[in-house]
Each structure stands twice: as C-alpha cells, then as structure tokens.
N, C-alpha and C. Protein backbone atom coordinates (compact mmCIF):
# COMPACT_ATOMS: atom_id res chain seq x y z
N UNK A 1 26.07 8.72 9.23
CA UNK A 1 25.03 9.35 8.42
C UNK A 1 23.74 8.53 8.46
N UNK A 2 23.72 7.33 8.36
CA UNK A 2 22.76 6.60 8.66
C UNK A 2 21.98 6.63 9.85
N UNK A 3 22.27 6.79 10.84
CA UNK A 3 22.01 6.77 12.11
C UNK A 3 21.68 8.44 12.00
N UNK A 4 22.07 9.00 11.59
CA UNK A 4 21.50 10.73 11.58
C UNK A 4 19.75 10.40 10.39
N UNK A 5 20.15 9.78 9.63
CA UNK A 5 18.96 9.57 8.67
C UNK A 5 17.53 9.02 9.06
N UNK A 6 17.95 7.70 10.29
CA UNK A 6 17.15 7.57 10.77
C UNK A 6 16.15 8.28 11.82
N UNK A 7 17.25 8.58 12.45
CA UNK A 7 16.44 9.71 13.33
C UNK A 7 15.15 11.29 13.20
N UNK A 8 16.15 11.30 11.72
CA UNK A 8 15.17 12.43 11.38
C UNK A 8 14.00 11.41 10.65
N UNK A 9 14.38 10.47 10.12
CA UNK A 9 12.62 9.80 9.45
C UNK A 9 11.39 9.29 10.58
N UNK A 10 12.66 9.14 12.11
CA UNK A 10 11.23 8.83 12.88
C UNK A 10 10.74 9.93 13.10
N UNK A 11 11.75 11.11 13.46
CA UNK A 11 10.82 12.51 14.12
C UNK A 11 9.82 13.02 12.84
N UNK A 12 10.37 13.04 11.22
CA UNK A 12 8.93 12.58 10.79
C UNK A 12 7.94 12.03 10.08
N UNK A 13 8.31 10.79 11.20
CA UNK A 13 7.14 10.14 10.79
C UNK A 13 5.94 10.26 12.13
N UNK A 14 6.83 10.27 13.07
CA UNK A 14 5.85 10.84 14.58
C UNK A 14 4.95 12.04 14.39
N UNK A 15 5.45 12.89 13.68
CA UNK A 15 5.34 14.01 13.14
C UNK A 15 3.65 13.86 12.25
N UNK A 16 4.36 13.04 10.99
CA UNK A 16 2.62 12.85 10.22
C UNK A 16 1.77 12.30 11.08
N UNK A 17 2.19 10.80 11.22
CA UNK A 17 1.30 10.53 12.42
C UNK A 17 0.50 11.06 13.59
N UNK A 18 1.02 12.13 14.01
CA UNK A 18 0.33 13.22 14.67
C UNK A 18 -0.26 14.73 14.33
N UNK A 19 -0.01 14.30 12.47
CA UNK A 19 -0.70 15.26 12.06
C UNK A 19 -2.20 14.87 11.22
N UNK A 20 -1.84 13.61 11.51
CA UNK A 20 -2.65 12.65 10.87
C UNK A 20 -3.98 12.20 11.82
N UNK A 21 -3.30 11.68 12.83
CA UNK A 21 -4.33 11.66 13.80
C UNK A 21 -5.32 12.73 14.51
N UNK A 22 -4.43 14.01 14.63
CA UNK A 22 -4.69 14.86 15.58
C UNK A 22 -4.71 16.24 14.91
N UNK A 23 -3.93 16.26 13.73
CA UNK A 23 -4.08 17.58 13.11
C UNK A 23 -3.24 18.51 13.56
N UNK A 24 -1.95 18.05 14.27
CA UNK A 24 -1.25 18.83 14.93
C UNK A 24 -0.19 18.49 14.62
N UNK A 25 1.06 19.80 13.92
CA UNK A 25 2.21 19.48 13.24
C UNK A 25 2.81 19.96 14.79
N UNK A 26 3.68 19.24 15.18
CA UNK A 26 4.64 19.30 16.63
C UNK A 26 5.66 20.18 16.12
N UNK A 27 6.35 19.99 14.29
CA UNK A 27 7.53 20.87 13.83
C UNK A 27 7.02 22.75 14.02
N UNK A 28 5.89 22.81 13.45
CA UNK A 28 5.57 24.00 13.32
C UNK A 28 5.15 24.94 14.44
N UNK A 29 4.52 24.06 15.28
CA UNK A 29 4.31 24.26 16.94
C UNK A 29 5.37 24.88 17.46
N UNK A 30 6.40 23.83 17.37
CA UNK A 30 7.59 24.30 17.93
C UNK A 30 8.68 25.66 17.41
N UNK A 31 8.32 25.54 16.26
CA UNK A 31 9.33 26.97 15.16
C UNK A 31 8.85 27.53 14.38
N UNK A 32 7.30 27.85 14.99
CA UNK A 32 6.63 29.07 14.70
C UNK A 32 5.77 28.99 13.23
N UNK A 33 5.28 27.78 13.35
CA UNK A 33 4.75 27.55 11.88
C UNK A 33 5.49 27.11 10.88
N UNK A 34 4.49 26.59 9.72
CA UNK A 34 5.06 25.43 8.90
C UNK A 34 5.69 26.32 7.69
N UNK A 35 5.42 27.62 7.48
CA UNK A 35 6.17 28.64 6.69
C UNK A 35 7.04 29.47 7.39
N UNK A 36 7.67 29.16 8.78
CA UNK A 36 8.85 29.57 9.14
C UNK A 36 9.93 28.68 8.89
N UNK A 37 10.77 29.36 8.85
CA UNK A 37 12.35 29.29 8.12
C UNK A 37 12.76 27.66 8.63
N UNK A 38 12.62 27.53 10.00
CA UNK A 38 13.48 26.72 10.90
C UNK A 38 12.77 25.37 10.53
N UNK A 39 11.63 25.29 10.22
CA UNK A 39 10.32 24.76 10.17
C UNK A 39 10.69 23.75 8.70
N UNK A 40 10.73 24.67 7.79
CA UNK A 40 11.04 24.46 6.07
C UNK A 40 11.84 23.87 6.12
N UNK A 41 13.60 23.93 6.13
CA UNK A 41 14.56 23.19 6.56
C UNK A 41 14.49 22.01 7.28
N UNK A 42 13.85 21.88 8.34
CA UNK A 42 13.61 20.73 9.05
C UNK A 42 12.96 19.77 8.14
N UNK A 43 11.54 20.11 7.35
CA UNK A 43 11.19 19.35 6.21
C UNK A 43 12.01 18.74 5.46
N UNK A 44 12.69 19.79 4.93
CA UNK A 44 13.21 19.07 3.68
C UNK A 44 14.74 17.97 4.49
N UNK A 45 15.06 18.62 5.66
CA UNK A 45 16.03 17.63 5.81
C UNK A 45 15.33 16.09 6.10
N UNK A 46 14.37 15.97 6.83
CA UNK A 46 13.43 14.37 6.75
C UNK A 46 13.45 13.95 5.42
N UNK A 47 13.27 14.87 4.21
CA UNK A 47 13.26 14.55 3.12
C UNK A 47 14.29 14.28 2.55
N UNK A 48 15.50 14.63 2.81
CA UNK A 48 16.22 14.19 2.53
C UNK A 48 16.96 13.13 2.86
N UNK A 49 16.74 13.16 4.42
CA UNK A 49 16.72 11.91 4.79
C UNK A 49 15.68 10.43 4.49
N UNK A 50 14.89 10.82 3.89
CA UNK A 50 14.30 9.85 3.32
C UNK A 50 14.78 9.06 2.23
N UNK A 51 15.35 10.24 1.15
CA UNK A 51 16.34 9.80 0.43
C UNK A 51 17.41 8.85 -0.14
N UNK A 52 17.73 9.22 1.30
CA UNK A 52 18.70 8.54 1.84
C UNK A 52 18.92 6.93 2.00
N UNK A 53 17.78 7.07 2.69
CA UNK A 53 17.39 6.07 3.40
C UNK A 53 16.80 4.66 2.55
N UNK A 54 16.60 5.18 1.10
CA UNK A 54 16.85 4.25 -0.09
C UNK A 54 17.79 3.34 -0.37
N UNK A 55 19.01 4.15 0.09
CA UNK A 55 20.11 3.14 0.03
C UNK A 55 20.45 2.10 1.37
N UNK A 56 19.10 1.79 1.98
CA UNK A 56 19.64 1.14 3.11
C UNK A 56 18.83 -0.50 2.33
N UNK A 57 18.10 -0.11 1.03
CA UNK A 57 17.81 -1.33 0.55
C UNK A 57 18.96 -2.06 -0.11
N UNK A 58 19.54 -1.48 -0.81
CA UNK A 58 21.08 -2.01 -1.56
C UNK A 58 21.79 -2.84 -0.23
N UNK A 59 21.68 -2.16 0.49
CA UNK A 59 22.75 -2.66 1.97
C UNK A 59 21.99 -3.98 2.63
N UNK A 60 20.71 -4.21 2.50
CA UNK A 60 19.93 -4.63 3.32
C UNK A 60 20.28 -5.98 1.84
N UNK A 61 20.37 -5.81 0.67
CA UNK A 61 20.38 -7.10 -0.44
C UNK A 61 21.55 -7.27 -0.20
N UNK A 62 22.24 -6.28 0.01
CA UNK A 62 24.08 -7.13 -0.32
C UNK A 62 24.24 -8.34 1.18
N UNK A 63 23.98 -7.76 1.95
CA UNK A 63 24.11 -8.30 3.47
C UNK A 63 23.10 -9.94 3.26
N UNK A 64 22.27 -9.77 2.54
CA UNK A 64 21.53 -10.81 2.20
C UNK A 64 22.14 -12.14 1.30
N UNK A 65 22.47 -11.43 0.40
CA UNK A 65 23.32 -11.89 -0.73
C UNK A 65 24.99 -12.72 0.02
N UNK A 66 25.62 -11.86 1.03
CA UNK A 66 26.93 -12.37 1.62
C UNK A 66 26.28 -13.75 2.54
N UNK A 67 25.34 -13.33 2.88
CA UNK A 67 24.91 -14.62 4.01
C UNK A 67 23.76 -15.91 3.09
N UNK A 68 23.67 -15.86 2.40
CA UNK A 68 23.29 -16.45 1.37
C UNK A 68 24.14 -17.51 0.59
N UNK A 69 25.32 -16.48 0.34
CA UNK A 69 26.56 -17.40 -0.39
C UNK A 69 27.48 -17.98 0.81
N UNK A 70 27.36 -17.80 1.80
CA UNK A 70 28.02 -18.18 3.06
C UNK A 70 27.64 -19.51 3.61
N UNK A 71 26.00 -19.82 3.06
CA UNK A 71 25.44 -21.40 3.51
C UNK A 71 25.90 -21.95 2.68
C-alpha cells in the first residue's frame, strides 16, 4: 500500500507542478477533463493517498527511535 501511495503522490505532484508551471493538467488531458468521472476519482485517490502518506511519519520516528536506542 505504501508503494501504491507513493506513486500516486508523485503522479500528483508532476501533475501540479505542471499545472503550475504550464497551466496544463496532464490528468484531465488525458480523461477528458477535470469534471470527467475518470478524472475526479483519480483526484481524490492522490488524495487519499496523501493521507496516507501521513503515516509514513510515525514509521519514519519509530525507525528513528529503534536505531537510537540501539547506540
């Protein structure tokens, strides 16, 4: 799941970034605009994968915390 999470936060973040720079959403391009179906879904799954992706701070302290008490 993690590895699915990430993937969708780079596609968008490539995504703003090139909507940012250039004004051009690549999602909506591709599935017919940013109020088509395929389009919406894809959003919210980045978003949810963003979510997600909160809990990679807990993981990122505990892992800290084990190697910490390990010196």
């Amino acid at each position: 799941m993690d590895i699915f999470a990430l993937i969708l936060l780079i596609v968008g973040a490539l995504n703003w970034g090139l909507v940012g720079l250039f004004q051009f959403d690549v999602i909506a391009a591709i599935f017919g605009g940013s109020a088509a179906i395929v389009s919406r879904v894809l959003y919210v799954a980045v978003a949810l994968a963003g979510i997600w992706a909160l809990t990679f701070f807990g993981k990122l302290m505990r892992r800290r915390d084990e190697r910490v008490s390990e010196q």
